[in-house]
C-alpha atoms as a PDB file:
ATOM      1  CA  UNK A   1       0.000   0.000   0.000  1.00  0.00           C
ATOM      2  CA  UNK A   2       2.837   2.340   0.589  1.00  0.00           C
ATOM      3  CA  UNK A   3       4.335   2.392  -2.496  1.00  0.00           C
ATOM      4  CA  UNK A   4       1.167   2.157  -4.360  1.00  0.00           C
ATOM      5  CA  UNK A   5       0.883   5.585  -2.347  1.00  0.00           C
ATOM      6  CA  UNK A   6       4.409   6.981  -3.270  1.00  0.00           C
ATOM      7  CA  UNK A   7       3.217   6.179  -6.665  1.00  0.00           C
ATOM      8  CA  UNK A   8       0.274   8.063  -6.749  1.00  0.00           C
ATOM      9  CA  UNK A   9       1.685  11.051  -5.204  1.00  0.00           C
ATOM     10  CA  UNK A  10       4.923  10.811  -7.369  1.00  0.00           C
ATOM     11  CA  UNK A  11       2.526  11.540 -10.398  1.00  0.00           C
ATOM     12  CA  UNK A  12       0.432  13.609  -9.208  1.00  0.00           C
ATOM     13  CA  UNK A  13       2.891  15.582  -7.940  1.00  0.00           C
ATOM     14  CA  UNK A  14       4.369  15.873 -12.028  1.00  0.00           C
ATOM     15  CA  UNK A  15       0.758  17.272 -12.411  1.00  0.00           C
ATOM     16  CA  UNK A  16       1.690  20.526 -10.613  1.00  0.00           C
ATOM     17  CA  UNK A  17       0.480  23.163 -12.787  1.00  0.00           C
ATOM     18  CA  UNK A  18       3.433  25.267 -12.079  1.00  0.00           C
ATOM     19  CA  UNK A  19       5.753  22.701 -12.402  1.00  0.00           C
ATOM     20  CA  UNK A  20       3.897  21.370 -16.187  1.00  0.00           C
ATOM     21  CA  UNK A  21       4.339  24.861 -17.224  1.00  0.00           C
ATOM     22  CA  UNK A  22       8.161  25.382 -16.232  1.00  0.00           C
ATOM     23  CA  UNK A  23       9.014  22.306 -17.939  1.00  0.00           C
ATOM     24  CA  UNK A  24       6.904  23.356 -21.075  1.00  0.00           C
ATOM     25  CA  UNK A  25       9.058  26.252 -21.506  1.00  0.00           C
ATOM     26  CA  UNK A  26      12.060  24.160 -20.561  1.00  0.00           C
ATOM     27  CA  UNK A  27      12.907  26.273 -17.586  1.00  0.00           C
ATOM     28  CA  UNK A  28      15.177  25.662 -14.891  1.00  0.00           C
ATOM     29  CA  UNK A  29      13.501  25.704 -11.272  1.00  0.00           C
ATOM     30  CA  UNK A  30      16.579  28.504 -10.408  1.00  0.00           C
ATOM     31  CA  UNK A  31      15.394  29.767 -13.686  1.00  0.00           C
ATOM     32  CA  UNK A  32      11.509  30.504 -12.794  1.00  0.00           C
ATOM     33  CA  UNK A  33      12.386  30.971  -9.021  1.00  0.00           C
ATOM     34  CA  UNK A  34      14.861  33.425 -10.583  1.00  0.00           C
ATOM     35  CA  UNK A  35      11.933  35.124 -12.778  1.00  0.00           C
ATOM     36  CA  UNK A  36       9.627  34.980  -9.492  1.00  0.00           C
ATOM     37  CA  UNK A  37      12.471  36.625  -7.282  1.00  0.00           C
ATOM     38  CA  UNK A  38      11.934  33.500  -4.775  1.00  0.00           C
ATOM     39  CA  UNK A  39      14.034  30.662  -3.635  1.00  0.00           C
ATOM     40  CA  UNK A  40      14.566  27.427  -5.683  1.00  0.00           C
ATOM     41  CA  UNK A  41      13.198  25.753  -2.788  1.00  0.00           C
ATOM     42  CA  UNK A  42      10.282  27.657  -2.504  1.00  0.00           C
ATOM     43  CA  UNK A  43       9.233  26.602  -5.577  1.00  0.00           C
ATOM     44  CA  UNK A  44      10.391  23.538  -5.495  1.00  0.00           C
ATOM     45  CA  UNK A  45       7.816  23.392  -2.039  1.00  0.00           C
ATOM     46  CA  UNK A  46       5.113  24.728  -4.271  1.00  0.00           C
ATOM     47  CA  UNK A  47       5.547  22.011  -6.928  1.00  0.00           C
ATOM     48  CA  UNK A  48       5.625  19.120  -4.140  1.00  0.00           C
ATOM     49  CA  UNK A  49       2.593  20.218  -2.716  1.00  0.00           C
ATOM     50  CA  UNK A  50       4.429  21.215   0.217  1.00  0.00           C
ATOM     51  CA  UNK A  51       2.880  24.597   0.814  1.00  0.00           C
ATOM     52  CA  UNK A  52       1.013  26.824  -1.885  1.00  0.00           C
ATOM     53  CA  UNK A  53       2.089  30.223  -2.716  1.00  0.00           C
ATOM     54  CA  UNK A  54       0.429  33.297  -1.516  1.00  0.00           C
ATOM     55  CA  UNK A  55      -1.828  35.323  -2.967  1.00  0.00           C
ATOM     56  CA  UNK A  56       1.184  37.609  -4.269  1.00  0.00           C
ATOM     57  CA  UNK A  57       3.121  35.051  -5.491  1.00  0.00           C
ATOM     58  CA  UNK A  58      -0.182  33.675  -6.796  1.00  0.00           C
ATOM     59  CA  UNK A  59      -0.643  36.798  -8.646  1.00  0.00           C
ATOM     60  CA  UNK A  60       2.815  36.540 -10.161  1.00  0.00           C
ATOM     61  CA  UNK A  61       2.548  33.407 -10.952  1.00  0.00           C
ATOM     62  CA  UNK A  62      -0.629  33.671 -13.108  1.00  0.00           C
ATOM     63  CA  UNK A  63       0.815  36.443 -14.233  1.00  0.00           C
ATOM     64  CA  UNK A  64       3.625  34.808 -15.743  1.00  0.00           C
ATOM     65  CA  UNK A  65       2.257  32.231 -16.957  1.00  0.00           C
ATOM     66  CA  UNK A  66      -0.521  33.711 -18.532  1.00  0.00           C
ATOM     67  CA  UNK A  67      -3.024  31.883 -16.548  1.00  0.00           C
ATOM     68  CA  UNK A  68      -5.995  33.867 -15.450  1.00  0.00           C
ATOM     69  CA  UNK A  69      -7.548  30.738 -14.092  1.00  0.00           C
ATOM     70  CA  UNK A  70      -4.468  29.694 -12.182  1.00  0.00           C
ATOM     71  CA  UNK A  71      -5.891  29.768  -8.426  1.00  0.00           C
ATOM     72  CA  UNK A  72      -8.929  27.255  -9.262  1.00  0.00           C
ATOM     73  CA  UNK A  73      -6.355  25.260 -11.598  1.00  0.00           C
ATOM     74  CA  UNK A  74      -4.498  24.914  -8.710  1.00  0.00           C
ATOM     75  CA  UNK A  75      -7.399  24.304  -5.961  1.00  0.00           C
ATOM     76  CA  UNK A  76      -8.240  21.734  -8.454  1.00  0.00           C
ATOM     77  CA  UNK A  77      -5.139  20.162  -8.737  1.00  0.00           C
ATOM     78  CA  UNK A  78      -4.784  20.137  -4.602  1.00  0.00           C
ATOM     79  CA  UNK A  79      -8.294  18.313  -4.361  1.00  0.00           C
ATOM     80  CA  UNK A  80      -6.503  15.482  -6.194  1.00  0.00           C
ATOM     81  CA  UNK A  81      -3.831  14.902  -4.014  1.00  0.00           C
ATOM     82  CA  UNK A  82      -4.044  10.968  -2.938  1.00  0.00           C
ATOM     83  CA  UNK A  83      -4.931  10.250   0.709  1.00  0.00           C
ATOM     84  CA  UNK A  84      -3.127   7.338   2.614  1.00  0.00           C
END
């Protein structure tokens, strides 16, 4: 059961939105952290599902990726996180 878990949350952690877009434009995560003027780790914590940005970095996010629905993207994509 554990690893069918680490499984699940391995992929749906590749389902970040931020993290499909970064990769779409074949950037670097000290690339777009760089762009966001945050930490690598921060957004390497926002791709894991570790913590989810603020509504400023939100903001900036959407912003740069030219995502006006980026907040309920992303509520979407954290209502599909698997459960132990």
């Amino acid at each position: 059961m554990a690893k069918e878990y680490a499984t699940q949350l391995r992929e749906w952690r590749a389902q970040n939105p931020l993290r499909l877009w970064r990769k779409e434009k074949g950037l670097s995560r000290n690339d777009a952290a760089t762009a966001l003027n945050c930490a690598a780790n921060t957004l390497w914590n926002w791709e894991n599902g570790s913590i989810t940005p603020n509504e400023e970095n939100m903001t900036k996010l959407a912003a740069m990726m030219d995502v006006p629905t980026l907040r309920q993207t992303w509520a979407a994509w954290l209502a599909q996180k698997p459960q132990l």
